[in-house]
Structures are given as C-alpha cells and as structure tokens.
Protein backbone atom coordinates (compact mmCIF):
# COMPACT_ATOMS: atom_id res chain seq x y z
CA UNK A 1 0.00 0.00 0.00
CA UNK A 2 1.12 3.50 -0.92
CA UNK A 3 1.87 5.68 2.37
CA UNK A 4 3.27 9.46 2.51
CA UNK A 5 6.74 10.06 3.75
CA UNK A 6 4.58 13.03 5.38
CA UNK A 7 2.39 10.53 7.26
CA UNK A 8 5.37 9.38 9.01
CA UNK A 9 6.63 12.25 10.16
CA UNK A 10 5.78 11.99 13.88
CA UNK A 11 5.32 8.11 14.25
CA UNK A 12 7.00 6.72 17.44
CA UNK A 13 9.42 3.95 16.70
CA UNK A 14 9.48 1.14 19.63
CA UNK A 15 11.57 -1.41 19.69
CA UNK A 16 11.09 -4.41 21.62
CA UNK A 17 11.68 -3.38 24.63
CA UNK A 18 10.36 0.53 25.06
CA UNK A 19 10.03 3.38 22.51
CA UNK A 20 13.24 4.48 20.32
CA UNK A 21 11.84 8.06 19.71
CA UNK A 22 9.97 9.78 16.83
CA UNK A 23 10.70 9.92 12.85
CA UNK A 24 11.51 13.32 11.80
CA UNK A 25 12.15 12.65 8.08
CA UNK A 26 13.84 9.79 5.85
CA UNK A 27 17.02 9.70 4.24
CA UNK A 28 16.05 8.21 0.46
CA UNK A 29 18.48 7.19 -2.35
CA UNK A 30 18.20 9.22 -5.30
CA UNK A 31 19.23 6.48 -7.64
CA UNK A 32 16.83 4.25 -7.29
CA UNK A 33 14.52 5.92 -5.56
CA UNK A 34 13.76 4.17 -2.48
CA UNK A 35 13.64 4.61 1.37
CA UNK A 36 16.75 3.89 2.88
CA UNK A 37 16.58 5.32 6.74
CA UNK A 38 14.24 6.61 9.22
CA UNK A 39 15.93 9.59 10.60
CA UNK A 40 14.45 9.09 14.25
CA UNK A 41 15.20 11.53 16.83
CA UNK A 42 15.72 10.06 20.08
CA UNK A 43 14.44 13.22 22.24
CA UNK A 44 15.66 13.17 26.25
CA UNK A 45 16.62 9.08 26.33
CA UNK A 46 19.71 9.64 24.26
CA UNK A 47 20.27 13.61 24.48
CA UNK A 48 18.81 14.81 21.72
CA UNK A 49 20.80 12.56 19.33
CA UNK A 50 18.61 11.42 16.05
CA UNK A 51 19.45 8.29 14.80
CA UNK A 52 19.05 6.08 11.58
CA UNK A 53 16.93 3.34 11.39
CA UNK A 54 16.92 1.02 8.19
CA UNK A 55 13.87 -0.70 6.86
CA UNK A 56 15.97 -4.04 7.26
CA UNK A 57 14.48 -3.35 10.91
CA UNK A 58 11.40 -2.44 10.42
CA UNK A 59 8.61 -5.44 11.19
CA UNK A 60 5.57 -3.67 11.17
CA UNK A 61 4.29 -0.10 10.95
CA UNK A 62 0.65 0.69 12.79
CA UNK A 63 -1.03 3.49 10.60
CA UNK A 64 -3.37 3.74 13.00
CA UNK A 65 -1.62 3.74 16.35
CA UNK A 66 0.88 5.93 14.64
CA UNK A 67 3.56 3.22 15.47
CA UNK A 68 6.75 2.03 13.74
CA UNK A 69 7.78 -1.30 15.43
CA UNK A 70 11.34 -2.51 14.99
CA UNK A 71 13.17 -5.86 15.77
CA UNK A 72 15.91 -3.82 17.75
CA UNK A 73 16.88 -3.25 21.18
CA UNK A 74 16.71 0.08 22.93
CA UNK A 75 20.84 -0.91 23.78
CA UNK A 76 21.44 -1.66 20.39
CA UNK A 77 19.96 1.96 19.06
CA UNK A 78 22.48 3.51 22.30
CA UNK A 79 25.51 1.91 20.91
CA UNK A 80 25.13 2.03 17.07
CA UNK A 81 27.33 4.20 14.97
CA UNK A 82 27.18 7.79 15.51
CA UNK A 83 25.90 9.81 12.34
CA UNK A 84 25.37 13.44 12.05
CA UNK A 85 22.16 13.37 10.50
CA UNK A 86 22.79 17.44 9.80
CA UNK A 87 25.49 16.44 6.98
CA UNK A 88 25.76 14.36 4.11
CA UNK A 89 25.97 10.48 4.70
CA UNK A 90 28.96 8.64 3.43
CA UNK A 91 28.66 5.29 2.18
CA UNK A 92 31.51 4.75 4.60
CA UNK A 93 29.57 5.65 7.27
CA UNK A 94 26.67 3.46 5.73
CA UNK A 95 29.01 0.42 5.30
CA UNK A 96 29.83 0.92 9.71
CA UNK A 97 25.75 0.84 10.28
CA UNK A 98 24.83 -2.29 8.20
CA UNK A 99 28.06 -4.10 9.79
CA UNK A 100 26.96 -2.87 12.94
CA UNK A 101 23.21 -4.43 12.81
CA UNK A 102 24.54 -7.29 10.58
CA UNK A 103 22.40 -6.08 7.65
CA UNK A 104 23.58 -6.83 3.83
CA UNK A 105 24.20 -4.19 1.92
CA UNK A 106 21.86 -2.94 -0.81
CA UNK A 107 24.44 -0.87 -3.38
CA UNK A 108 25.85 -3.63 -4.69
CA UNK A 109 22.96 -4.90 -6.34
CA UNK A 110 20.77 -3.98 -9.01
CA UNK A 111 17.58 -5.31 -6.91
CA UNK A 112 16.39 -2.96 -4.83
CA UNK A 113 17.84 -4.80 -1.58
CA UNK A 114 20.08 -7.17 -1.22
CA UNK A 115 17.76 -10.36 -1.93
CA UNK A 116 15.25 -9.08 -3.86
CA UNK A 117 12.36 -6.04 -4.06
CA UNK A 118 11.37 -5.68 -0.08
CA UNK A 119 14.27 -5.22 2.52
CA UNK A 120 14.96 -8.67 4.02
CA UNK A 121 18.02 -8.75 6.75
CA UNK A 122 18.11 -12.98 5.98
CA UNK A 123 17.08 -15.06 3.19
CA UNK A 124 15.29 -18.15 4.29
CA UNK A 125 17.94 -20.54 3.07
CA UNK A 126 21.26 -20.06 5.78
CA UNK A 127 23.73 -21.39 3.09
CA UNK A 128 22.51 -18.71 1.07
CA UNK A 129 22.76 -16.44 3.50
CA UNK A 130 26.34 -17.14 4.25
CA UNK A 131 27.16 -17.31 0.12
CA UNK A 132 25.54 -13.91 -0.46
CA UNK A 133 27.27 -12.48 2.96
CA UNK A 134 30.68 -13.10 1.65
CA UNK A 135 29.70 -11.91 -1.84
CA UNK A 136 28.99 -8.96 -0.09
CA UNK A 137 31.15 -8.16 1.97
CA UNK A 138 34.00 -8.52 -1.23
CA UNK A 139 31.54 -6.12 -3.49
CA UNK A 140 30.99 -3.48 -0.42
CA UNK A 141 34.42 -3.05 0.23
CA UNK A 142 35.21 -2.94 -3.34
CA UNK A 143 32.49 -0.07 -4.08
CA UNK A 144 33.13 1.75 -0.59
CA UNK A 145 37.00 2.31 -2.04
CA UNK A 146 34.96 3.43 -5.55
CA UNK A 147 33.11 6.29 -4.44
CA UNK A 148 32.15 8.23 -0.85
CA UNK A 149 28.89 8.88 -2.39
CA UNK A 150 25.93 7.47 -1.45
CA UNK A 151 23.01 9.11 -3.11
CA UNK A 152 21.03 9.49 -0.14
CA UNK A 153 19.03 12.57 0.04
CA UNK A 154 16.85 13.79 2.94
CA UNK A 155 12.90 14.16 2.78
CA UNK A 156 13.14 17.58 3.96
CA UNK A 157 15.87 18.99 1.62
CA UNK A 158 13.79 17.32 -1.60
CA UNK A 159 10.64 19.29 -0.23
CA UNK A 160 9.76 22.54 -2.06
CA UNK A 161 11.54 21.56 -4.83
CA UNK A 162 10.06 22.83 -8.07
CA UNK A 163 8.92 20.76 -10.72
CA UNK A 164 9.67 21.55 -14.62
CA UNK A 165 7.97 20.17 -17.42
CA UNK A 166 9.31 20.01 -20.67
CA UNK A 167 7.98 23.51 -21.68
CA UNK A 168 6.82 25.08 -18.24
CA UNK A 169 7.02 25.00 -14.45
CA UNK A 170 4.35 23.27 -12.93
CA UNK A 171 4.22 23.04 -9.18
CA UNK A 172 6.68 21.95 -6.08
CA UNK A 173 7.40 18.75 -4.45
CA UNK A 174 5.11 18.45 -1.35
CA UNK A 175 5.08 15.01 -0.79
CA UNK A 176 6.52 11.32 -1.49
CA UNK A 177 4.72 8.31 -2.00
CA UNK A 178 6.51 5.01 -0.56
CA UNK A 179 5.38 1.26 -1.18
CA UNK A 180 5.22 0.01 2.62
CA UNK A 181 6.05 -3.21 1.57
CA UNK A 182 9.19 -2.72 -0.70
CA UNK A 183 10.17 0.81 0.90
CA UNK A 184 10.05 2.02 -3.35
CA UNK A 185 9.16 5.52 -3.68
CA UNK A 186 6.35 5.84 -6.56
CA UNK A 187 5.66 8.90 -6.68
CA UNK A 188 6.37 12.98 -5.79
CA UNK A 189 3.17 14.31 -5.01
CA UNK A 190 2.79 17.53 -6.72
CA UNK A 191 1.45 20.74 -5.18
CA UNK A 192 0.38 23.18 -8.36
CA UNK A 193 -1.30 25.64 -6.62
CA UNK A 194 0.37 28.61 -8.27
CA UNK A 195 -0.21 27.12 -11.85
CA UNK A 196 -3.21 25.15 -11.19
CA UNK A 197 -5.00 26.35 -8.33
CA UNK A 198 -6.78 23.99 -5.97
CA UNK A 199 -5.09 20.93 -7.73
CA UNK A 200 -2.44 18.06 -6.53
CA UNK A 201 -1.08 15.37 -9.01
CA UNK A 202 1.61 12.76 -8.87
CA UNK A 203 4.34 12.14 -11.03
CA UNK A 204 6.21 9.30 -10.92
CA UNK A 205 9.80 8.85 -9.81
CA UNK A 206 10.50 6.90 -13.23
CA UNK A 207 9.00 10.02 -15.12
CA UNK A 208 11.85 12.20 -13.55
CA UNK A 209 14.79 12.91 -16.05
CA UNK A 210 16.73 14.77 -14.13
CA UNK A 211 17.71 16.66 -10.60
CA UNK A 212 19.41 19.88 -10.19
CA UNK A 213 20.29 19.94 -6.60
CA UNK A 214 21.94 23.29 -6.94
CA UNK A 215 18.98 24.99 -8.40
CA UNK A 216 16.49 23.04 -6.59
CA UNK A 217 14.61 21.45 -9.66
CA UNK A 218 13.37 18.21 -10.45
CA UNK A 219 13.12 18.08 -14.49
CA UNK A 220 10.33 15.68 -15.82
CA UNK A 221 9.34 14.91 -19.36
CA UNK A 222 5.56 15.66 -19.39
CA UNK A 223 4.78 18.80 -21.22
CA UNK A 224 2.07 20.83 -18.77
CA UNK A 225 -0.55 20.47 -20.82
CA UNK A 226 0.07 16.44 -19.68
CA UNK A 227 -0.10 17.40 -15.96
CA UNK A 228 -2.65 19.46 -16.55
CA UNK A 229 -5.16 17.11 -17.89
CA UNK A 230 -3.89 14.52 -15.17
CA UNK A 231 -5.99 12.56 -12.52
CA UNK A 232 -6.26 14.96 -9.53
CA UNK A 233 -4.36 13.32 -6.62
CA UNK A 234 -6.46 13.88 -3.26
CA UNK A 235 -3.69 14.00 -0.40
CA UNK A 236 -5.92 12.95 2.31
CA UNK A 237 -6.65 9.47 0.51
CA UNK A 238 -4.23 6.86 -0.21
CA UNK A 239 -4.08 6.30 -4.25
CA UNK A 240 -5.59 2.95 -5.05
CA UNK A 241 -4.31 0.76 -8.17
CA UNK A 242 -7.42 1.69 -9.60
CA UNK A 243 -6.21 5.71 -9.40
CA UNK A 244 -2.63 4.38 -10.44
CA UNK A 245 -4.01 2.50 -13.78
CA UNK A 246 -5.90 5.78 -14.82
CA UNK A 247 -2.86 7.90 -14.24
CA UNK A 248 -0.27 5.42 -15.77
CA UNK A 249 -3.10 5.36 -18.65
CA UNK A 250 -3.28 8.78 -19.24
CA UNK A 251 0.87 8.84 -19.58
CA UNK A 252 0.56 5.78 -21.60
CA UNK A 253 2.97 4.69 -19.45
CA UNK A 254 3.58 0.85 -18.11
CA UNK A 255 3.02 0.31 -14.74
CA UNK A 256 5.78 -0.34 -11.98
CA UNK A 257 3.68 -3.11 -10.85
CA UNK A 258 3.76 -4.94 -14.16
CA UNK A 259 7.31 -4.99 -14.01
CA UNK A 260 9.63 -7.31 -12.93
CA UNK A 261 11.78 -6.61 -9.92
C-alpha cells in the first residue's frame, strides 16, 4: 500500500523493549529511488541525538496507532554508529551501520535490496545467506573504495523543490509516495497551486529525467498540458491501483507493478 513520507513524520518507533523516539524525516536514495533510513530523533533518552533506522528493521508499521515497530533493542539503538544526520551520509559511514546491525548491503545490487524487491536482513535458506554475505562483503568493500557517495538525500531537503515540465514550471514537491512493503518511492506528489489552483497530481519517480540539486529542480518529461489534464491526486486518501491505472493510462505509461523486480 502506498503511504506518505509526510504521514510518518511523527510516528514513534518502539523497539522491543520501550520506545526508540519519533521519525523526523527519511534519508532516500536518489538512484533508485527508495527509502533507505528513518531519521528518528531520540528526544531526552539519548540527548537529543537522532538516529538512523533502516527498513531491514522495520517489522511492522501501525497506521493507525501511529507506530513504527522494529526488531531492535533500545541498547542496540544507544551503541550504534554515531551519524550526524545534519550532513551528508557517506557510504563509509553506511558500510559501519549495516556491519553494525549485521544487515547486507543494498548498493551492490541492481535489486532494490540485497535479496530481492522488499528489505529482508536474511534469506530463508542459511547457506545462502552465508554465500551472499561473503559476496557482499567482497563487493561493499570494493564499491566503498569506488566512491564516498551514497546518493542518499533527505525528505526535507527534496521538499519545495520545483517541478519543470518540458515547456513550463508546474508546481513543487510536497510530498513522497513510498510502497510500505518494498520501501520504493512511486511517486512525488505535486502541489500546483500557483499554476493550477486547488489541484495536486503525482508524477512518478520513473518520469523524472533529471535533478538539479543546486537549483532546486526536479526536471520531468511531461509537457504541462500532460499534468494538466492529469488525474487529480487527493492527499488525504491513499491512491488505489485503480487511481494508479488511470494515471499510468493517461501517460501511456507501463506500470511499476507490471514490471519485474
């Protein structure tokens, strides 16, 4: 189901044995577009500190209770890596967390996680497990020594971004749209209120052709008119497949769901 990065802003995390803290925003990679971290701020227990949590952790999230529920310990969150959450994250620094929690890492593969399309800390099969763990260790050092980047980009810097059509602007990034299952973002959710009063769309993330960071622009290639004539998104109701057929139809587009992870 399709959830906004908005809607967890707020959510306590708890981990098995008392509440973590609360999610501020999420750290996403900008390759692939998916949900890498909770950025969870701790509050009093810890000092302030905010932590990352990955979705390798993550075992079930209560919409209505407002709850993220981890499979971690309260000690484990006190003694993982520290990580300035105000500055850019290094894969470095990424490579320390995931060996830290014993997670696999994700950027060696061209799934989105390690074993497939939803983030799964250990495949059923434990000679698997230990095959792929030594595959990955070999590729992670090998790609931490290739770059320092890791693409990850934070909710809250992404938000306000404008949105450019082929020919015009159109709107701003309000929004993100995130499978709950696979941790995939779909979809920016569009604010066009100063083009298009009154109206919200989504575009999605495979739409985008490019990202000026420096000038704060997402470049898609829809002409306006496109977006325009667009289903109207209604922020205050999660998108059914229904909603995502008509849109994908009107962009005579394919849709991410008929596609093989």
């Amino acid at each position: 189901m399709l959830h906004g990065v908005k809607k967890l802003r707020g959510c306590r995390v708890r981990a098995s044995d008392g509440e973590i803290g609360e999610v501020r925003e999420v750290y996403f990679d900008d390759e692939r577009w998916v949900v890498r971290y909770l950025i969870v701020d701790t509050g009093g227990w810890l000092g302030g500190r905010k932590v990352l949590i990955s979705p390798y952790a993550v075992r079930h999230v209560d919409w209505d209770r407002r709850t993220v529920n981890v499979d971690l310990t309260r000690q484990q969150v006190r003694e993982s890596p520290g990580i300035d959450t105000d500055k850019p994250v290094s894969r470095q620094q990424e490579a320390e967390l995931h060996r830290y929690y014993g997670y696999p890492a994700y950027w060696p593969y061209t799934t989105l996680w390690a074993w497939g399309a939803v983030p799964v800390a250990m495949p059923p099969d434990p000679e698997l497990r230990e095959q792929v763990l030594a595959q990955d260790e070999d590729a992670s050092l090998e790609r931490e020594h290739e770059s320092g980047d890791s693409h990850l980009r934070s909710s809250a810097e992404v938000t306000g971004y404008h949105i450019q059509a082929t020919d015009e602007p159109v709107g701003h990034v309000e929004d993100f749209l995130f499978d709950d299952e696979s941790w995939a973002i779909r979809y920016f959710a569009i604010d066009t209120r100063n083009w298009l009063p009154g109206r919200h769309v989504l575009i999605a993330t495979q739409w985008i052709d490019e990202v000026s960071w420096p000038e704060r622009t997402v470049h898609v290639g829809l002409t306006r008119r496109q977006i325009e004539e667009s289903p109207e998104y209604d922020p205050s109701n999660p998108p059914s497949r229904a909603y995502e057929a008509d849109l994908h139809r009107h962009y005579r587009q394919p849709g991410y769901w008929q596609e093989r992870r």
